[in-house]
C-alpha atoms as a PDB file:
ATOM      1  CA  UNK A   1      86.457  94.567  66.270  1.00  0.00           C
ATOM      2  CA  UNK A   2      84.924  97.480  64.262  1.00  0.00           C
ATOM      3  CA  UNK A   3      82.811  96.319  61.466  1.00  0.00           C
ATOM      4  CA  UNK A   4      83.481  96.542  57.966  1.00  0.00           C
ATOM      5  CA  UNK A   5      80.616  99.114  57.870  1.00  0.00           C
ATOM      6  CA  UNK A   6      81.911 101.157  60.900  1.00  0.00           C
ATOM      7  CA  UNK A   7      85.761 101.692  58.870  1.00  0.00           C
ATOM      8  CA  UNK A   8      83.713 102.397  55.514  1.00  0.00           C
ATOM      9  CA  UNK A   9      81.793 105.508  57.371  1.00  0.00           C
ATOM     10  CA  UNK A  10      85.061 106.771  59.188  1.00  0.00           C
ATOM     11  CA  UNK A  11      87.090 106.622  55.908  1.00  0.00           C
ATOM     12  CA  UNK A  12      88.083 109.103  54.319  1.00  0.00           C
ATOM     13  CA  UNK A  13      87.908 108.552  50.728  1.00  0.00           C
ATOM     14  CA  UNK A  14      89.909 111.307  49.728  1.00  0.00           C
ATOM     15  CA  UNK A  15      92.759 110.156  50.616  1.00  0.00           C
ATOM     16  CA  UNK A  16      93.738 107.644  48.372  1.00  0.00           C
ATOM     17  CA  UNK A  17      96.821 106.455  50.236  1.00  0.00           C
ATOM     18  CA  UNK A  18      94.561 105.376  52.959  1.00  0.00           C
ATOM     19  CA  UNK A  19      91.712 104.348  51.626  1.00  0.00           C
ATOM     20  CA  UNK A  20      89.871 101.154  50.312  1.00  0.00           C
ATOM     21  CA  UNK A  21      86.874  99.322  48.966  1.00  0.00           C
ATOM     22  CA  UNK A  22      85.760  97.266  52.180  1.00  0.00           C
ATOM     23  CA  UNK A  23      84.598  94.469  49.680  1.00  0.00           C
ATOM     24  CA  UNK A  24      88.351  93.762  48.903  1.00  0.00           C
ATOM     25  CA  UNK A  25      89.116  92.906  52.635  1.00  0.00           C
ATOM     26  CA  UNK A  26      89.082  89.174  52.876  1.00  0.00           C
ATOM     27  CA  UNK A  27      91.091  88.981  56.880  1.00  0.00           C
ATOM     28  CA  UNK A  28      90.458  90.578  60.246  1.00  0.00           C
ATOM     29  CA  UNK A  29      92.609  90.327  62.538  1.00  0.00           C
ATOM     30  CA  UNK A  30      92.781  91.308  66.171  1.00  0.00           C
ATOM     31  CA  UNK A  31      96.588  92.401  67.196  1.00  0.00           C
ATOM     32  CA  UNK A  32      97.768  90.863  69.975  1.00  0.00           C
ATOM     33  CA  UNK A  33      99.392  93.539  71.462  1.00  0.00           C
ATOM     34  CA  UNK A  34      98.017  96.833  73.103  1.00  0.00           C
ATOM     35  CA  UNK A  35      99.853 100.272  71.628  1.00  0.00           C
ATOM     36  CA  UNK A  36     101.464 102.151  73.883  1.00  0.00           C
ATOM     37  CA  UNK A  37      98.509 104.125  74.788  1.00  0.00           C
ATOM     38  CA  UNK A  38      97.028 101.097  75.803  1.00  0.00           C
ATOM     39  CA  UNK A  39      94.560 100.869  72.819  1.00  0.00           C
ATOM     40  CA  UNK A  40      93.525  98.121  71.178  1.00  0.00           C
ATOM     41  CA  UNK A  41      93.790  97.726  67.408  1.00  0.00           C
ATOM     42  CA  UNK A  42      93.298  95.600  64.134  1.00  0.00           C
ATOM     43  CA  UNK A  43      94.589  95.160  60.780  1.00  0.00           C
ATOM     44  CA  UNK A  44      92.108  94.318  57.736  1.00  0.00           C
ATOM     45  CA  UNK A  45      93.889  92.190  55.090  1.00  0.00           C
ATOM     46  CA  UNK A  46      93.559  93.045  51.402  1.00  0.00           C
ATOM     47  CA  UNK A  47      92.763  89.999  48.806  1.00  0.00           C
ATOM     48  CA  UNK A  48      96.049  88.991  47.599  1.00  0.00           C
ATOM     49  CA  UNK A  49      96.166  90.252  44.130  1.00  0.00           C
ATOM     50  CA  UNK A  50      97.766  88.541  41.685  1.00  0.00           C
ATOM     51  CA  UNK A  51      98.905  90.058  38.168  1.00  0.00           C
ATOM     52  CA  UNK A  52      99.501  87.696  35.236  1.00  0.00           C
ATOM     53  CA  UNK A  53      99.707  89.953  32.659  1.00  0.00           C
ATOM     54  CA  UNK A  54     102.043  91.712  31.262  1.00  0.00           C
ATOM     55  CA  UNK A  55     104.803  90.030  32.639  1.00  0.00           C
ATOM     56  CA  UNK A  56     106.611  89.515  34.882  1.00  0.00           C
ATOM     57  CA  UNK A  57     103.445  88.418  37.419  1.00  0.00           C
ATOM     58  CA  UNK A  58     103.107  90.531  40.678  1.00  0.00           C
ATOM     59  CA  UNK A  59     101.683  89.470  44.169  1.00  0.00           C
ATOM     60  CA  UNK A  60     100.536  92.125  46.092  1.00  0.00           C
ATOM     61  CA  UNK A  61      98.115  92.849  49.534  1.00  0.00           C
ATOM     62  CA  UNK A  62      98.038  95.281  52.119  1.00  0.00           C
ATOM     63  CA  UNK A  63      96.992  94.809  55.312  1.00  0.00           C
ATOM     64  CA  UNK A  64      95.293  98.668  57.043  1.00  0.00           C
ATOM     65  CA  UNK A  65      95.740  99.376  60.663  1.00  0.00           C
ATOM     66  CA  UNK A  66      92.554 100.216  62.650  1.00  0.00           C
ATOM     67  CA  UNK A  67      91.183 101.477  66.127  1.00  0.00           C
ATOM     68  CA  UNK A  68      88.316 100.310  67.444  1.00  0.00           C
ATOM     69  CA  UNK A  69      86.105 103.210  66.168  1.00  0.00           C
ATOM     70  CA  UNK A  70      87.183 102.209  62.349  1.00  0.00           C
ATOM     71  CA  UNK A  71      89.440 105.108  61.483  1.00  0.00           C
ATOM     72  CA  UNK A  72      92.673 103.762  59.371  1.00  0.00           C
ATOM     73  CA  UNK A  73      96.001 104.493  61.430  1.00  0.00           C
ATOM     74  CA  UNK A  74      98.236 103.117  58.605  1.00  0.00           C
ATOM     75  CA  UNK A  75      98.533 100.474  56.246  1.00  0.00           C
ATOM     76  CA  UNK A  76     101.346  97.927  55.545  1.00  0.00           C
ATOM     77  CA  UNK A  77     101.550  96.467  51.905  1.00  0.00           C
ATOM     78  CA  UNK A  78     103.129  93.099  51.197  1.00  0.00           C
ATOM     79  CA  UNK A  79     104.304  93.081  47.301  1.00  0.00           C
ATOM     80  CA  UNK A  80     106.858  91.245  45.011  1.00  0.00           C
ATOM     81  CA  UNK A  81     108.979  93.384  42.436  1.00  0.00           C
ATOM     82  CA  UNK A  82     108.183  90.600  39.827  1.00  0.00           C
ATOM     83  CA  UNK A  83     111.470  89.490  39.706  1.00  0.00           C
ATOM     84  CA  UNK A  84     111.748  87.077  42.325  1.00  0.00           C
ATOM     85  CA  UNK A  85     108.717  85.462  44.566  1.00  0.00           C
ATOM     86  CA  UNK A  86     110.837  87.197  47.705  1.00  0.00           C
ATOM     87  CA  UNK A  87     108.111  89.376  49.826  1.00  0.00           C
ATOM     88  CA  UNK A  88     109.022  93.105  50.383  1.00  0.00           C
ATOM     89  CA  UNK A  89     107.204  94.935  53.442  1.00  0.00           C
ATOM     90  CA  UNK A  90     106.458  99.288  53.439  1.00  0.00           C
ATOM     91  CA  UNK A  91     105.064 100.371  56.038  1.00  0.00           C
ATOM     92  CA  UNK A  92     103.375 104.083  56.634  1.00  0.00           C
ATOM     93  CA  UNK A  93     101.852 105.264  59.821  1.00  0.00           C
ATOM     94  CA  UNK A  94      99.741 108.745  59.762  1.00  0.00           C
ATOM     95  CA  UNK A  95     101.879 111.041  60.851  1.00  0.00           C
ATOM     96  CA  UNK A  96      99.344 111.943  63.675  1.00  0.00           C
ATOM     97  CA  UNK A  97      99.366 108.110  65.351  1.00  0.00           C
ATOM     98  CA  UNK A  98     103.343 108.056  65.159  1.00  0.00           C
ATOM     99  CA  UNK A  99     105.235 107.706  68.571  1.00  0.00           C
ATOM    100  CA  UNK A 100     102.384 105.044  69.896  1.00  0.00           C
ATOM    101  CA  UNK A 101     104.285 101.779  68.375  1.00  0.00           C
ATOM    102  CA  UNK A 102     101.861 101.247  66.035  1.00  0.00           C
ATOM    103  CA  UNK A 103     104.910 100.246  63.577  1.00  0.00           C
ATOM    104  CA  UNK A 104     105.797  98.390  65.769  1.00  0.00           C
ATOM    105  CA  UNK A 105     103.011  95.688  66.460  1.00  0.00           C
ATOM    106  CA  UNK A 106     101.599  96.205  62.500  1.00  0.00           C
ATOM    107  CA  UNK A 107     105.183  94.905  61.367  1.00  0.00           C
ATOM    108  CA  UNK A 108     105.046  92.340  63.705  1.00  0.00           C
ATOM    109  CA  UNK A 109     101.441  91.027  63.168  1.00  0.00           C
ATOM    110  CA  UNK A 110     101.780  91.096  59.342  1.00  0.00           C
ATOM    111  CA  UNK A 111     104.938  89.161  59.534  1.00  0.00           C
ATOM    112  CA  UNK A 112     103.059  86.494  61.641  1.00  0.00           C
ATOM    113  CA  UNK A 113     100.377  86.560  59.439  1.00  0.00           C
ATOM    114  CA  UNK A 114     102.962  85.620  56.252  1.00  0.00           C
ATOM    115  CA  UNK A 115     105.227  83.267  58.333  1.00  0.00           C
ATOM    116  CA  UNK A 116     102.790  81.273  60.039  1.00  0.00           C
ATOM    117  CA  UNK A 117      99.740  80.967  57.714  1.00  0.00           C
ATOM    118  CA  UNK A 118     101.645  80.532  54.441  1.00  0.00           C
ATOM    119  CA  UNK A 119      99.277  82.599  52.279  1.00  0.00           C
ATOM    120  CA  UNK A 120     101.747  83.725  50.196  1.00  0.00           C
ATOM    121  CA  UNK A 121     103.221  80.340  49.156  1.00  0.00           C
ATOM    122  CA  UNK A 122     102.040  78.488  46.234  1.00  0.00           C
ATOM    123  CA  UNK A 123     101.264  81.189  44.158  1.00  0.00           C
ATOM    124  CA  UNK A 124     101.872  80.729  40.566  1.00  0.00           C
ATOM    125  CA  UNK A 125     104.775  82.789  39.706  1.00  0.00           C
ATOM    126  CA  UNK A 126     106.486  83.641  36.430  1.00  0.00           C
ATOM    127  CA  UNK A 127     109.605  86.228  35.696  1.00  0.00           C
ATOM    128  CA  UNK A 128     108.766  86.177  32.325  1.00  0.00           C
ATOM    129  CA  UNK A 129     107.869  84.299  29.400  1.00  0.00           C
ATOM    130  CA  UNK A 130     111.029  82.756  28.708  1.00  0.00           C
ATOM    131  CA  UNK A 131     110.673  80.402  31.946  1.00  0.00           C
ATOM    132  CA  UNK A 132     108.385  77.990  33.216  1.00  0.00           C
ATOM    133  CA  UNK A 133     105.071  79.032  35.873  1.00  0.00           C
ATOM    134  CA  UNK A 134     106.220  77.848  39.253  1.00  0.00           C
ATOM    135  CA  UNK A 135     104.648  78.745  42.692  1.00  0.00           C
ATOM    136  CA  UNK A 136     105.914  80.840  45.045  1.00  0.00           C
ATOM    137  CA  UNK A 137     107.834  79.719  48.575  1.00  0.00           C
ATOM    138  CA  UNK A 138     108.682  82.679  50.608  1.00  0.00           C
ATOM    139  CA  UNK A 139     111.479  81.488  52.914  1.00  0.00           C
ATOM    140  CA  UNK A 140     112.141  85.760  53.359  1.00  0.00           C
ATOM    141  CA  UNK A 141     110.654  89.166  53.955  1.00  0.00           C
ATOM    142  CA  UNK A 142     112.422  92.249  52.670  1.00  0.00           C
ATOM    143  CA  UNK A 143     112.321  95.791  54.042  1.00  0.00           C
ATOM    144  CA  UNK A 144     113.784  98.489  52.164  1.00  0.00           C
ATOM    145  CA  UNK A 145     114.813 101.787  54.595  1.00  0.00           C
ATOM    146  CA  UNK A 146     116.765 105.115  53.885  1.00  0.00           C
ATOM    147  CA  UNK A 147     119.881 105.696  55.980  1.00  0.00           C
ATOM    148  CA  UNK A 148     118.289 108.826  57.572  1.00  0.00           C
ATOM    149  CA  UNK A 149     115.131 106.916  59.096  1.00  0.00           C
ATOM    150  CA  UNK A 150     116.419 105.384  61.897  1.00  0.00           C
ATOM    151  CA  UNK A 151     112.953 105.027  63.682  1.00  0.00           C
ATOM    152  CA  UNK A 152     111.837 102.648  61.209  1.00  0.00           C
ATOM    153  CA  UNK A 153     115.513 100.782  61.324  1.00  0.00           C
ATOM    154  CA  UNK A 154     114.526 100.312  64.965  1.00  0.00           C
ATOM    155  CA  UNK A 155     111.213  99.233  64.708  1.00  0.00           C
ATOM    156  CA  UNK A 156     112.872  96.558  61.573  1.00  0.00           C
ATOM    157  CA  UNK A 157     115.122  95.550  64.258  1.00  0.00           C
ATOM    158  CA  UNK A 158     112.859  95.093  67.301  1.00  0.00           C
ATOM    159  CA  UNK A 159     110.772  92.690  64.743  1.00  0.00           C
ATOM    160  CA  UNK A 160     114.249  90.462  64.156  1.00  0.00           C
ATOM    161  CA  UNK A 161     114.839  92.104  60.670  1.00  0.00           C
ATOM    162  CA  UNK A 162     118.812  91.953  60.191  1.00  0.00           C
ATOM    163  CA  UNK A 163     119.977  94.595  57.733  1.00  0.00           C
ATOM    164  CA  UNK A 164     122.116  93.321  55.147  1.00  0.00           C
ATOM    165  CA  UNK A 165     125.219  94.631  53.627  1.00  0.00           C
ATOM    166  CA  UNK A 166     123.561  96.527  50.572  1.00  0.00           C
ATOM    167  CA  UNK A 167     121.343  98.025  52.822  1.00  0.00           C
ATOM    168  CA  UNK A 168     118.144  96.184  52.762  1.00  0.00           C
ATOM    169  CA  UNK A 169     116.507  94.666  56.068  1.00  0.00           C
ATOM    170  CA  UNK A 170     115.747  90.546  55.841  1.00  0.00           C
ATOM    171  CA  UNK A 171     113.863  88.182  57.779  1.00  0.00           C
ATOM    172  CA  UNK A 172     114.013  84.667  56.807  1.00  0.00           C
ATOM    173  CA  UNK A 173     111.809  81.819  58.187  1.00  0.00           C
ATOM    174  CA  UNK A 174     114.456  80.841  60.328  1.00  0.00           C
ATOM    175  CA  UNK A 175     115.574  84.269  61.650  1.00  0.00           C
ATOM    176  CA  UNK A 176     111.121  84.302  62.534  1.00  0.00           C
ATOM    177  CA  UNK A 177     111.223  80.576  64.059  1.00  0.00           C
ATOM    178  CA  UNK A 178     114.057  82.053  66.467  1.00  0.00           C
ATOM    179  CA  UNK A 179     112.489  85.301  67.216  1.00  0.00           C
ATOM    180  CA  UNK A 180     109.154  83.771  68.335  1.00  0.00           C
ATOM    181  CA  UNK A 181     110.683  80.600  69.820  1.00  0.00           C
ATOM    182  CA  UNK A 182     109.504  78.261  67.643  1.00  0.00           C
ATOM    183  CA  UNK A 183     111.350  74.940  67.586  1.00  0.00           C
ATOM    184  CA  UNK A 184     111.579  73.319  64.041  1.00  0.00           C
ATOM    185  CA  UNK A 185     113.304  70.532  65.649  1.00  0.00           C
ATOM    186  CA  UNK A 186     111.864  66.922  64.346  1.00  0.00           C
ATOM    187  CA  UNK A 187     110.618  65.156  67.617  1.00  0.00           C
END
């Protein structure tokens, strides 16, 4: 896994879009699965920010997609609109790493990473001042995709995203249990 060090030096700062201050990363993590090319590659986790103030509070990461020689392939950020505690996924490849899968296996990682470690639960959460602080439970994931991109539709759809009659693309946590066999089933 390239160090934190190794990404800082291959970054280019520039570029604001894909970009970041290495002391914000708080998770590695190793994808599972190769890219088409047969490269390996990892996504570094932004601290989960959370906004308080002004209202309504916002919950936001983004997790950056990396080879193994540190340069940022894409990035994948995890926000609320402040309106609800539902999760909504973007993600952005560079356009000169598309066609490898990358979407692909980022999508699918990150949505691991929220279904099966719970990070984004129990966050305090407020709409607005008007109603009580509660935490957040994310029992869904929410992509939002144009009618005229129909590669990322695909790579929604290979991950188990169903799209939804206004449009949007929705995983819930038992749409994710199904998709990765995982039996919920008391014993």
């Amino acid at each position: 896994m390239p160090s934190l060090e190794m990404v800082n030096s291959n970054m280019d700062k520039d570029n604001k879009k894909y970009s970041f201050d290495v002391e914000s990363i708080d998770r590695q993590i190793p994808v599972p699965q190769l890219t088409k090319l047969g490269n390996q590659v990892f996504l570094y986790r932004k601290k989960i920010n959370i906004r308080t103030n002004p209202m309504p509070y916002v919950i936001k990461s983004v997790y950056y997609l990396v080879d193994t020689s540190g340069n940022i392939l894409g990035k994948v950020p995890v926000y609320n609109n402040g309106h609800s505690d539902r999760l909504e996924i973007d993600y952005h490849i560079k356009p000169e790493y598309q066609g490898q899968g990358l979407g692909t296996i980022a999508l699918s990682t990150v949505v691991d990473d929220i279904f099966s470690d719970r990070e984004f639960d129990n966050i305090p959460f407020r709409k607005n001042m008007l109603e009580e602080e509660t935490t957040t439970s994310v029992g869904s994931v929410y992509l939002s995709i144009s009618d005229d991109n129909i590669a990322s539709q695909i790579v929604a759809t290979r991950n188990g995203f169903v799209k939804t009659e206004d449009g949007t693309f929705v995983m819930t946590q038992e749409d994710y249990n199904k998709s990765r066999g995982i039996d919920t089933r008391k014993k």
